[in-house]
PDB file of N, CA and C in Angstrom:
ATOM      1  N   UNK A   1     -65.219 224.037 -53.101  1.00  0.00           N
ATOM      2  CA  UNK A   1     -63.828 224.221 -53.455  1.00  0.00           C
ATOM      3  C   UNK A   1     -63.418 223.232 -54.551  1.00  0.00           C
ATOM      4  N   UNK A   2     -63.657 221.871 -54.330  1.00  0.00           N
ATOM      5  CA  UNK A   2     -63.850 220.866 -55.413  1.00  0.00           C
ATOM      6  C   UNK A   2     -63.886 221.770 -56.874  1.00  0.00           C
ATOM      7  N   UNK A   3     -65.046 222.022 -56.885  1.00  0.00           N
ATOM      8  CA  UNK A   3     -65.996 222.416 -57.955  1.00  0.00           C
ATOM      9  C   UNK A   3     -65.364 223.677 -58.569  1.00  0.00           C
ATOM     10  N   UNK A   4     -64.502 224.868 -57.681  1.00  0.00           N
ATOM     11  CA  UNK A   4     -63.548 225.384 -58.260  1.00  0.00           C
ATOM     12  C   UNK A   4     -62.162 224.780 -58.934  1.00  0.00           C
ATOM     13  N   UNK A   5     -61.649 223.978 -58.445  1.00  0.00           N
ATOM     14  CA  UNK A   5     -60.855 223.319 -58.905  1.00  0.00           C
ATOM     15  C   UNK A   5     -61.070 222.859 -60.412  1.00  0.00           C
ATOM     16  N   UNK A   6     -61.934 222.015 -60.454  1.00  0.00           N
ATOM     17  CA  UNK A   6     -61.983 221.620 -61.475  1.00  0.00           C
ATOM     18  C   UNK A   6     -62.846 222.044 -63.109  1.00  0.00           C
ATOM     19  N   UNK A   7     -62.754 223.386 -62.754  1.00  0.00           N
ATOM     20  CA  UNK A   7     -63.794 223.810 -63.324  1.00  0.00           C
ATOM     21  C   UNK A   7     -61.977 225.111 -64.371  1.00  0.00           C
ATOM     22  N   UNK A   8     -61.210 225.541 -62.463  1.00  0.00           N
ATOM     23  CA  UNK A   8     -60.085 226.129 -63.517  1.00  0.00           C
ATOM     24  C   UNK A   8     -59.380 224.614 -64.315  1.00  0.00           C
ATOM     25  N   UNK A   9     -59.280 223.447 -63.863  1.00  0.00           N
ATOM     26  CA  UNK A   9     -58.332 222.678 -64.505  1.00  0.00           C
ATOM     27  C   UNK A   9     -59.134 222.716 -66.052  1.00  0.00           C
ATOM     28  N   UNK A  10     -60.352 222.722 -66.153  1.00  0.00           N
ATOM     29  CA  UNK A  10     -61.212 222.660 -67.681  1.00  0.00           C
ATOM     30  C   UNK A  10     -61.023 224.070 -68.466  1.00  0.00           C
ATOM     31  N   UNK A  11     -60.640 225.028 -67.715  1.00  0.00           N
ATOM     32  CA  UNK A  11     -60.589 226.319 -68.346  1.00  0.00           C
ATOM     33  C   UNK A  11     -59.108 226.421 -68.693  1.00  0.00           C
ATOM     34  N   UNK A  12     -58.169 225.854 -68.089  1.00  0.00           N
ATOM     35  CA  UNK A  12     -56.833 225.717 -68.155  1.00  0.00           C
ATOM     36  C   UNK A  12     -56.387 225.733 -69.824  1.00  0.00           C
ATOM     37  N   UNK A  13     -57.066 224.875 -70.479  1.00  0.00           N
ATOM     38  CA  UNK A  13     -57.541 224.292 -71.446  1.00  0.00           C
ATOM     39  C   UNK A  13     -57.654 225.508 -72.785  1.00  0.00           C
ATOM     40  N   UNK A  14     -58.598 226.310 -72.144  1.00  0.00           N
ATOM     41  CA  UNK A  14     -58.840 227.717 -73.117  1.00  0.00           C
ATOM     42  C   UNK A  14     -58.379 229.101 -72.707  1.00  0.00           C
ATOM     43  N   UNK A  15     -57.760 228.767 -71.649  1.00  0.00           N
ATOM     44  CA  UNK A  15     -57.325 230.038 -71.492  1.00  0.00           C
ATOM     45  C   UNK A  15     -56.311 230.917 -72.508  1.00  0.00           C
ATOM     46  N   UNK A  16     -55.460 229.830 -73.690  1.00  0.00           N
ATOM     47  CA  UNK A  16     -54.436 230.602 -73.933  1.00  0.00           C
ATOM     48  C   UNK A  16     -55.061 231.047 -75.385  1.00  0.00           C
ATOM     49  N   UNK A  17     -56.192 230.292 -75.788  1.00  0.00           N
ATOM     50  CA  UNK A  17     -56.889 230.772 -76.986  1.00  0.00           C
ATOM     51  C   UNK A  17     -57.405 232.425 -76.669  1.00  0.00           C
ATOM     52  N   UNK A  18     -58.316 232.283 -75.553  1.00  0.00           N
ATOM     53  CA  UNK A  18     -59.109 233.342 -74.936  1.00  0.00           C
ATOM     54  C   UNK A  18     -58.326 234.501 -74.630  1.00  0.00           C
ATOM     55  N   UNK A  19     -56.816 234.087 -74.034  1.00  0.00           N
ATOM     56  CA  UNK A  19     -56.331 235.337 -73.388  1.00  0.00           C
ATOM     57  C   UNK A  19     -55.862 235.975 -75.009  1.00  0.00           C
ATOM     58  N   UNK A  20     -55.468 235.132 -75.968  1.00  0.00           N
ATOM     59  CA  UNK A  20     -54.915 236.058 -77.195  1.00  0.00           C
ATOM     60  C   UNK A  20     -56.079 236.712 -78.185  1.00  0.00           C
ATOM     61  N   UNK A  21     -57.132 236.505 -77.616  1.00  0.00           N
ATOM     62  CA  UNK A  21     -58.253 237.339 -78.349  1.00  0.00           C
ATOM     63  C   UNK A  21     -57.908 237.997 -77.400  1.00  0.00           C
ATOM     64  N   UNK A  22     -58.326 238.647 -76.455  1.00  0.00           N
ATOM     65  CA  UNK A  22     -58.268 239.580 -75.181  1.00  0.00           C
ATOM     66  C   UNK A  22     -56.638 240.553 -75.289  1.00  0.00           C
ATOM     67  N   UNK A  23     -56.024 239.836 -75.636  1.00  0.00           N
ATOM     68  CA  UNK A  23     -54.606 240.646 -76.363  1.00  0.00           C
ATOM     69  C   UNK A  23     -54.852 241.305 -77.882  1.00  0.00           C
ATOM     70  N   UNK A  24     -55.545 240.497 -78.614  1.00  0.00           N
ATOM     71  CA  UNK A  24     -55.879 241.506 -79.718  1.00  0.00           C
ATOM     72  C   UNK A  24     -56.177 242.732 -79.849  1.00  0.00           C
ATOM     73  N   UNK A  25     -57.283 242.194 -78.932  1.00  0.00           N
ATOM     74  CA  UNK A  25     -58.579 243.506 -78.738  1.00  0.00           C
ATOM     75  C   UNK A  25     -57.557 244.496 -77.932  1.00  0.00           C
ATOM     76  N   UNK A  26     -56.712 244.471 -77.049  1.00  0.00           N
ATOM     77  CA  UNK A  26     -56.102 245.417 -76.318  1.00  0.00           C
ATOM     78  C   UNK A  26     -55.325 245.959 -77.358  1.00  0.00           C
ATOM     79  N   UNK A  27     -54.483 245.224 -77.895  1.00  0.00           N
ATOM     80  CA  UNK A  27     -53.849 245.961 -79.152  1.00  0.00           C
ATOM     81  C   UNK A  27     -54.591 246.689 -80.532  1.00  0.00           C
ATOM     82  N   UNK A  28     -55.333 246.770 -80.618  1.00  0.00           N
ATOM     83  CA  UNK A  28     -56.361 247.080 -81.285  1.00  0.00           C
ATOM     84  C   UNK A  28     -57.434 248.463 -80.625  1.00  0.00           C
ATOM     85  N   UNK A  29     -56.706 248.498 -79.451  1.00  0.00           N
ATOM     86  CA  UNK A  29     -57.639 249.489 -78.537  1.00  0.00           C
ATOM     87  C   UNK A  29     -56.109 250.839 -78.623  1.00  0.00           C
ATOM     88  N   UNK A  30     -55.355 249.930 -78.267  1.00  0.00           N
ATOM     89  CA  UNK A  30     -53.926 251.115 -77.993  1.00  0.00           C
ATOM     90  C   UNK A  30     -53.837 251.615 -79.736  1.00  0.00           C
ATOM     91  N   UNK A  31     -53.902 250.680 -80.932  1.00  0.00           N
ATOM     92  CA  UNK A  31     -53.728 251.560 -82.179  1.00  0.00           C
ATOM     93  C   UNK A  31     -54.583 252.086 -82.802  1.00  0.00           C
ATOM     94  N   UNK A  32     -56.053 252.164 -82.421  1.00  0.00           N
ATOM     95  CA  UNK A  32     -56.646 253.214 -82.329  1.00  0.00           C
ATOM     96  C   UNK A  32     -57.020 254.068 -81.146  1.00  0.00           C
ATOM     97  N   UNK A  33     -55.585 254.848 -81.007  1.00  0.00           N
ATOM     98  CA  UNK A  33     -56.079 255.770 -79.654  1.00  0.00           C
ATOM     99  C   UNK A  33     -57.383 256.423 -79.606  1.00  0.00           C
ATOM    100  N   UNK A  34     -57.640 257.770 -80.863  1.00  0.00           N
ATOM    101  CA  UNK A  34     -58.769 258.718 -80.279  1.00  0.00           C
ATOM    102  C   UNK A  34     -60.072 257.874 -80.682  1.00  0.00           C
ATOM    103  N   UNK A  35     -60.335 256.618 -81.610  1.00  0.00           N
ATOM    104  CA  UNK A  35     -61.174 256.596 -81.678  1.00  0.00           C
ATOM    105  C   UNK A  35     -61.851 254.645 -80.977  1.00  0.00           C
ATOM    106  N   UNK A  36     -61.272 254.785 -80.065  1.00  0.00           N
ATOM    107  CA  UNK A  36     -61.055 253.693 -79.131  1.00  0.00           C
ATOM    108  C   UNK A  36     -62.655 253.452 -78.562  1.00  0.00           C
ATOM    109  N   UNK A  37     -63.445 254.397 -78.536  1.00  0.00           N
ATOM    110  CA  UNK A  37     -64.855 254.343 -77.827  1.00  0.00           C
ATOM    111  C   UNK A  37     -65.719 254.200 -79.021  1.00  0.00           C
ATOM    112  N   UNK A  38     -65.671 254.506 -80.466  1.00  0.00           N
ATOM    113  CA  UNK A  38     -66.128 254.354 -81.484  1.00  0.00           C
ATOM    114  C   UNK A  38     -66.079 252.702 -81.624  1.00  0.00           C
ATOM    115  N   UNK A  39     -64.635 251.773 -81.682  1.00  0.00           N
ATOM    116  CA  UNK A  39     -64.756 251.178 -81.603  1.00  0.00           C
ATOM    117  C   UNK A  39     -65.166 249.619 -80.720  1.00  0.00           C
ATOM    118  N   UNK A  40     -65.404 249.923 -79.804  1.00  0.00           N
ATOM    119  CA  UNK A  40     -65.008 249.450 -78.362  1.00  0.00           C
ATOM    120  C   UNK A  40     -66.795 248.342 -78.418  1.00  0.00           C
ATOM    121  N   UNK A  41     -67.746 248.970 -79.420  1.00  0.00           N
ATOM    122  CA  UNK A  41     -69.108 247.831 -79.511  1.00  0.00           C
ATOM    123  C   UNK A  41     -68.726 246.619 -80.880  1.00  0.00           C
ATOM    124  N   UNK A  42     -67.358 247.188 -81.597  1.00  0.00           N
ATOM    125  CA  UNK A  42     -67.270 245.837 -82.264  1.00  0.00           C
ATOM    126  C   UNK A  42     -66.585 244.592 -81.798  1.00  0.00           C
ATOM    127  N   UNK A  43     -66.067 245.664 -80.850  1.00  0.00           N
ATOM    128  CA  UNK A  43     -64.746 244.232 -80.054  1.00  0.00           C
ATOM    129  C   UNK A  43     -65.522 244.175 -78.962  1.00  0.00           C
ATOM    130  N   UNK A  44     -66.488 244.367 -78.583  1.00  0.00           N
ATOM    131  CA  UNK A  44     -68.128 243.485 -77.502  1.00  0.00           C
ATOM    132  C   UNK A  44     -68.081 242.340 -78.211  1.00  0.00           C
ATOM    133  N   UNK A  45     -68.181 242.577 -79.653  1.00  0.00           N
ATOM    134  CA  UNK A  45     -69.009 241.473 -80.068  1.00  0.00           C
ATOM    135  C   UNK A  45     -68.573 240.625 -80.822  1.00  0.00           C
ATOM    136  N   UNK A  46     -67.271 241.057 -81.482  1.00  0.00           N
ATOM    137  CA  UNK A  46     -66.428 240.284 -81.542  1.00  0.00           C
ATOM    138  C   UNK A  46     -65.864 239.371 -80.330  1.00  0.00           C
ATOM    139  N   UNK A  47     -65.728 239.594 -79.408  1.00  0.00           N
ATOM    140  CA  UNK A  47     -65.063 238.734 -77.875  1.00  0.00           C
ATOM    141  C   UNK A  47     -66.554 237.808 -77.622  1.00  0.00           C
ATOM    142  N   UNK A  48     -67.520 238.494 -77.405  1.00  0.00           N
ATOM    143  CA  UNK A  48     -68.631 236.979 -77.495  1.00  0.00           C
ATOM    144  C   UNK A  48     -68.341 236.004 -78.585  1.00  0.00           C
ATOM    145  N   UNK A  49     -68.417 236.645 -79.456  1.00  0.00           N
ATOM    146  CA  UNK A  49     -68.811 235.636 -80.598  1.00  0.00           C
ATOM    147  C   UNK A  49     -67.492 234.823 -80.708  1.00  0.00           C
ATOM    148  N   UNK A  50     -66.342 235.194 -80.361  1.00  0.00           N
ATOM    149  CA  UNK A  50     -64.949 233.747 -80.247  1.00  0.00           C
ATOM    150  C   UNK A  50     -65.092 233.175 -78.947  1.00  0.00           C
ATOM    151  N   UNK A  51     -65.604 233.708 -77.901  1.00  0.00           N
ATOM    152  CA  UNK A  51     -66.400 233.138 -76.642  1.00  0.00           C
ATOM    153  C   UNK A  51     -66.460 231.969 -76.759  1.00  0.00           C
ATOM    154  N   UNK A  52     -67.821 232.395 -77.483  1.00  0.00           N
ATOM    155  CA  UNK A  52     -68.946 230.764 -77.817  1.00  0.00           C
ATOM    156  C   UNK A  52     -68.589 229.910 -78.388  1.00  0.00           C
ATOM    157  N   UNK A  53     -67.358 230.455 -79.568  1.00  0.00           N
ATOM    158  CA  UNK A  53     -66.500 229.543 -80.797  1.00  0.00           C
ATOM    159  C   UNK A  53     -66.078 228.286 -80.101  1.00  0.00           C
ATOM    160  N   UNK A  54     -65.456 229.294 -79.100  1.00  0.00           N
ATOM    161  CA  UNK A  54     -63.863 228.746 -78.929  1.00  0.00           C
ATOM    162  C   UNK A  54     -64.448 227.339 -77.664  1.00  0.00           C
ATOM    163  N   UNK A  55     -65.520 228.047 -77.048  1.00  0.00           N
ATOM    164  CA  UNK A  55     -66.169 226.667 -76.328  1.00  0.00           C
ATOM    165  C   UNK A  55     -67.170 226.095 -76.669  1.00  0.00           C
ATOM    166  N   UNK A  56     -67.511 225.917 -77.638  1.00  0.00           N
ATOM    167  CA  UNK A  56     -68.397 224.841 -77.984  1.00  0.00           C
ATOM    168  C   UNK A  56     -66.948 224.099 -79.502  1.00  0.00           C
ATOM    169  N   UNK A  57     -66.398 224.760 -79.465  1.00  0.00           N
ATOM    170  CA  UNK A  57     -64.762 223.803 -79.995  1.00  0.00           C
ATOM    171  C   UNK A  57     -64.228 222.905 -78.822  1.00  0.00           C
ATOM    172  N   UNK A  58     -64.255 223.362 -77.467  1.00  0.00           N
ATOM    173  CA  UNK A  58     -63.448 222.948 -76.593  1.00  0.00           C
ATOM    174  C   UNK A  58     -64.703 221.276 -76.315  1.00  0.00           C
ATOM    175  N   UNK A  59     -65.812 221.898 -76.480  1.00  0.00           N
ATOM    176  CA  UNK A  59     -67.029 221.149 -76.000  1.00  0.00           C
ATOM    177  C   UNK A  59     -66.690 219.950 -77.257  1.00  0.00           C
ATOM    178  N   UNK A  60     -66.413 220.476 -78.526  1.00  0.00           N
ATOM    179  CA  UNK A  60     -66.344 219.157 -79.409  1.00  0.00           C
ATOM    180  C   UNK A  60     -64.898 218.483 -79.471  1.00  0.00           C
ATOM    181  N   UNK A  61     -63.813 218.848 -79.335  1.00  0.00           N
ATOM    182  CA  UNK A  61     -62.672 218.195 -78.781  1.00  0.00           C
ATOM    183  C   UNK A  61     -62.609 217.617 -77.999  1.00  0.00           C
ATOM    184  N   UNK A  62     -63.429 218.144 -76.959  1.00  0.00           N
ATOM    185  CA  UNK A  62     -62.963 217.478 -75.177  1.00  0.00           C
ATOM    186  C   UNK A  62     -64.147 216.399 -75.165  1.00  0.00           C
ATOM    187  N   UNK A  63     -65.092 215.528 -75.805  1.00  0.00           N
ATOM    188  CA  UNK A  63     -66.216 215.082 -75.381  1.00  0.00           C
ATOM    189  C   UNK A  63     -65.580 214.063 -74.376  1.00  0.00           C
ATOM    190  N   UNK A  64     -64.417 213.011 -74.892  1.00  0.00           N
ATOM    191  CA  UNK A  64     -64.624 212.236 -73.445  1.00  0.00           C
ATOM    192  C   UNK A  64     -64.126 212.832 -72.094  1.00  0.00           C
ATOM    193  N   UNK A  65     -63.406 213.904 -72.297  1.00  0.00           N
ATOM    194  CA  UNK A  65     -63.138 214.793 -70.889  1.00  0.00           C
ATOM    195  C   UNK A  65     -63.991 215.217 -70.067  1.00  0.00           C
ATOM    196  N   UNK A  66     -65.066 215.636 -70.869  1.00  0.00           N
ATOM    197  CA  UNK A  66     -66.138 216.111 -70.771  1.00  0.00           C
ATOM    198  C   UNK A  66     -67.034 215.254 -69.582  1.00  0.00           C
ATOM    199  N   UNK A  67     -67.599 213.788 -70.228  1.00  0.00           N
ATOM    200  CA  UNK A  67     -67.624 212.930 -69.649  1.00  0.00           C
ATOM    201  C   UNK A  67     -66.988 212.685 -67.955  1.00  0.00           C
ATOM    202  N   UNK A  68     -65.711 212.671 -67.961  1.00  0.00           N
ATOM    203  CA  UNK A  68     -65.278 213.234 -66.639  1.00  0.00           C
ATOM    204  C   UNK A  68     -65.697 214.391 -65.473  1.00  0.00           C
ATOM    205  N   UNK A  69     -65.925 215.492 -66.536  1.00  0.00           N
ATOM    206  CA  UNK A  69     -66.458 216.264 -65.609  1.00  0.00           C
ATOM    207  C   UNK A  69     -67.935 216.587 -64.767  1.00  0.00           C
ATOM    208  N   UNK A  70     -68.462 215.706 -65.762  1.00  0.00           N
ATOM    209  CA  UNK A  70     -70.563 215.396 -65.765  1.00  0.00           C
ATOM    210  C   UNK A  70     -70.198 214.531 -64.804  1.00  0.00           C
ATOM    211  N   UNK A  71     -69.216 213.251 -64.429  1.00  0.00           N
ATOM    212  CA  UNK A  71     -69.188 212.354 -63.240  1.00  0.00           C
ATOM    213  C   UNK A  71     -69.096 212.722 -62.309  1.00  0.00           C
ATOM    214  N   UNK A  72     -68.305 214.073 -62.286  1.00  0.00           N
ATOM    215  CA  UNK A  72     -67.853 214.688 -60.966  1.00  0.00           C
ATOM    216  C   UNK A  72     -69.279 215.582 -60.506  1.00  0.00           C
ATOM    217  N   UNK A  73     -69.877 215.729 -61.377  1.00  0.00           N
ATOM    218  CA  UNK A  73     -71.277 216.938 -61.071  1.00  0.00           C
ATOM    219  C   UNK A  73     -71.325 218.135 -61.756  1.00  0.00           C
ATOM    220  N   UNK A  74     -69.931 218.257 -62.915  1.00  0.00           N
ATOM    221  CA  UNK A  74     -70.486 219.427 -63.144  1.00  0.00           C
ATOM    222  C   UNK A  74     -71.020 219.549 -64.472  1.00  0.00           C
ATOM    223  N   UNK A  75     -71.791 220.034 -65.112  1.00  0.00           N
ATOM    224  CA  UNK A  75     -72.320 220.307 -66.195  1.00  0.00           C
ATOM    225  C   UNK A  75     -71.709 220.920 -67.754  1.00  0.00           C
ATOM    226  N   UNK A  76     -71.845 220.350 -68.744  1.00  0.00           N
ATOM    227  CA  UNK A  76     -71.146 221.888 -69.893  1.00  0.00           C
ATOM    228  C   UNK A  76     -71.693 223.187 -69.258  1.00  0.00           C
ATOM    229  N   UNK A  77     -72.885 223.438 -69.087  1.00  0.00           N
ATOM    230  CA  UNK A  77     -73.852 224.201 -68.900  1.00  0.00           C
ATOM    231  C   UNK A  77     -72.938 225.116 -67.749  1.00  0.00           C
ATOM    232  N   UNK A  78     -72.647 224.457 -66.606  1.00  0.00           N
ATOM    233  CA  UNK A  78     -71.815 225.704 -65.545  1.00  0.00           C
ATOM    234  C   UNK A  78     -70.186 225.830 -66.056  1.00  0.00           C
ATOM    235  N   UNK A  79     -70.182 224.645 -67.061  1.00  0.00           N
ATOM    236  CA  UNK A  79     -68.838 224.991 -67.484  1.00  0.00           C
ATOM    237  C   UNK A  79     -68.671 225.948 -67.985  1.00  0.00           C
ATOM    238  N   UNK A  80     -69.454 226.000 -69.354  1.00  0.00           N
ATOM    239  CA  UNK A  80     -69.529 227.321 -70.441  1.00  0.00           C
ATOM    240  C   UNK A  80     -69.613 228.596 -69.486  1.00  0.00           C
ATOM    241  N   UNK A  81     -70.793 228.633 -68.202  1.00  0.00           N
ATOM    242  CA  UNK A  81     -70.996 229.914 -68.297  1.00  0.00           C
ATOM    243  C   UNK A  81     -70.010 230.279 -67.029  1.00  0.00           C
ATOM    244  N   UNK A  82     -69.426 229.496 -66.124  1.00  0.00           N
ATOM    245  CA  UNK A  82     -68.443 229.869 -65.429  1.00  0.00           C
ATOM    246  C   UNK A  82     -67.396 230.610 -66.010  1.00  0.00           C
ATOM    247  N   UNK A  83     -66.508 229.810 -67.344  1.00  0.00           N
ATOM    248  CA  UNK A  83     -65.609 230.078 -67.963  1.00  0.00           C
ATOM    249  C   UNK A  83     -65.684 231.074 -68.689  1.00  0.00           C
ATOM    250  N   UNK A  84     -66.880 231.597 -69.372  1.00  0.00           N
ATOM    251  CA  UNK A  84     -66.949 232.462 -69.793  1.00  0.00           C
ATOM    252  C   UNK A  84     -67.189 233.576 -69.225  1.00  0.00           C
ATOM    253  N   UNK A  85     -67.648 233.500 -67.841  1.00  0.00           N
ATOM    254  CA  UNK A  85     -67.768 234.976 -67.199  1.00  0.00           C
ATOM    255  C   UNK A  85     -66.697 234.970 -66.538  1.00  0.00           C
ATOM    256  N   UNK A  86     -65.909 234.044 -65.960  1.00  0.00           N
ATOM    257  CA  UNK A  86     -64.511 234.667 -65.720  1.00  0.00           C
ATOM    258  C   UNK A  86     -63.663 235.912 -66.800  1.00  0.00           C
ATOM    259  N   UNK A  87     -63.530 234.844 -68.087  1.00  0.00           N
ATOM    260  CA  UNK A  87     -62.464 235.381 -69.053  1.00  0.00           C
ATOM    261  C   UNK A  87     -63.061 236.868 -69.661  1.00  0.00           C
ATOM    262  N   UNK A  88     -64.891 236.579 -69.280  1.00  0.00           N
ATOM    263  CA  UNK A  88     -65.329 238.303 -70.270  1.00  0.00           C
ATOM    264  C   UNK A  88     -64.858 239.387 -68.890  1.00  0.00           C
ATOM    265  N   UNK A  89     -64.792 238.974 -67.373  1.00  0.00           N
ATOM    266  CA  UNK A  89     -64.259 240.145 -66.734  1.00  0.00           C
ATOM    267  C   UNK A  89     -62.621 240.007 -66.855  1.00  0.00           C
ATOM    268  N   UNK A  90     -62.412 239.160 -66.909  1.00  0.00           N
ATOM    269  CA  UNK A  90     -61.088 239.369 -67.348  1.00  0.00           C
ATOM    270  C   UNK A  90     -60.813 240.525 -68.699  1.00  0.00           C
ATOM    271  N   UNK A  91     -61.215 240.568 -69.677  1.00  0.00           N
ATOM    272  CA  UNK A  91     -61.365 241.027 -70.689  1.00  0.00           C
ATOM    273  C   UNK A  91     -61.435 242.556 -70.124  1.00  0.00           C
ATOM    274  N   UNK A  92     -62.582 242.833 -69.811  1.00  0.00           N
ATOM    275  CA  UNK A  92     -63.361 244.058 -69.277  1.00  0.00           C
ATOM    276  C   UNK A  92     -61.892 245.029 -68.704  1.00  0.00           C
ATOM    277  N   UNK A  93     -61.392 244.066 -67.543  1.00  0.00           N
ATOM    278  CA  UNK A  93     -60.493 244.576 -66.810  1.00  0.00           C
ATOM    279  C   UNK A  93     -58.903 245.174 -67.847  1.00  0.00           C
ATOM    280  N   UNK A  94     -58.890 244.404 -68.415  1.00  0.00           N
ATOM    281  CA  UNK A  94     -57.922 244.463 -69.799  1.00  0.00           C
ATOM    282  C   UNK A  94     -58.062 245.748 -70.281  1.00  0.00           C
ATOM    283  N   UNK A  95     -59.229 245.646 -70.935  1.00  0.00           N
ATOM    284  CA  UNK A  95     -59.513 246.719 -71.793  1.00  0.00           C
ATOM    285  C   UNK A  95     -59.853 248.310 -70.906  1.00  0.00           C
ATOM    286  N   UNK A  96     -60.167 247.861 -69.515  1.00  0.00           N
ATOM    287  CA  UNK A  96     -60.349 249.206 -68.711  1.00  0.00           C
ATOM    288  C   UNK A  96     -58.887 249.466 -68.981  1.00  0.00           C
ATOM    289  N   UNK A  97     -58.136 249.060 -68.346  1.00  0.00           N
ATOM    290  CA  UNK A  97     -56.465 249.291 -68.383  1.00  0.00           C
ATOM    291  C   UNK A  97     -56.077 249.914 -69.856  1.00  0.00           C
ATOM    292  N   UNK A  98     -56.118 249.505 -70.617  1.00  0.00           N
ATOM    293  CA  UNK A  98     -55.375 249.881 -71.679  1.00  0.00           C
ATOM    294  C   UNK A  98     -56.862 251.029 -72.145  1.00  0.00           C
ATOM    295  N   UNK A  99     -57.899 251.436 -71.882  1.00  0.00           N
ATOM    296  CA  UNK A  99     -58.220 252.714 -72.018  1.00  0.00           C
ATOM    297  C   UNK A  99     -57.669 253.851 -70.752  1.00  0.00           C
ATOM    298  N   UNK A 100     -57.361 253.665 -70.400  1.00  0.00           N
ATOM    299  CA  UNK A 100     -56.950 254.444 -68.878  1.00  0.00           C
ATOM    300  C   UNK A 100     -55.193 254.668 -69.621  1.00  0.00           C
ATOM    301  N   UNK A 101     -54.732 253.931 -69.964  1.00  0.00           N
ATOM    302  CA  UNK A 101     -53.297 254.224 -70.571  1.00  0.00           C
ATOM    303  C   UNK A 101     -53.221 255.276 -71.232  1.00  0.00           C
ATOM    304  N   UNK A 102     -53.752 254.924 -72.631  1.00  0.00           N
ATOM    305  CA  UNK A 102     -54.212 255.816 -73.882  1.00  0.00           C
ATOM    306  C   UNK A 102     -54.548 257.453 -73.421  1.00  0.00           C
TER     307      UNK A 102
END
């Protein structure tokens, strides 16, 4: 439970970068209605690739925070990939929704 805790207080951090890519892409899904599945493998890969940006930015901003969190036990390593598989189902779920709208 610890280890959840502090893992959202580090994601706290990127969430508001992450959620406005994840708002793009939704808006970007609703103004191209019919051809929403055509596009739907560039904004895959677009959402990784500000993913990785946006945390290995967080990774070079935050180093002495960082520090804090390696004391406590946890790693960049479960940081990155915790945080990032939260926010990509987050994403997923987003974008199911706003194709189900359309």
């Amino acid at each position: 439970m610890r280890t959840l805790i502090l893992i959202t207080r580090f994601y706290r951090g990127l969430f508001l970068a992450n959620f406005l890519i994840t708002l793009s892409c939704l808006a970007i899904i609703l103004f191209y209605n019919d051809k929403a599945f055509e596009i739907l493998g560039v904004l895959f890969w677009f959402k990784v690739i500000t993913l990785v940006s946006i945390f290995f930015s967080a990774v070079y901003y935050k180093k002495q925070e960082l520090y804090y969190y390696q004391n406590l036990g946890i790693s960049k390593l479960k940081l990155g990939i915790t945080t990032s598989a939260f926010d990509f189902m987050l994403w997923t779920m987003v974008l199911l929704i706003g194709l189900k709208s359309k």
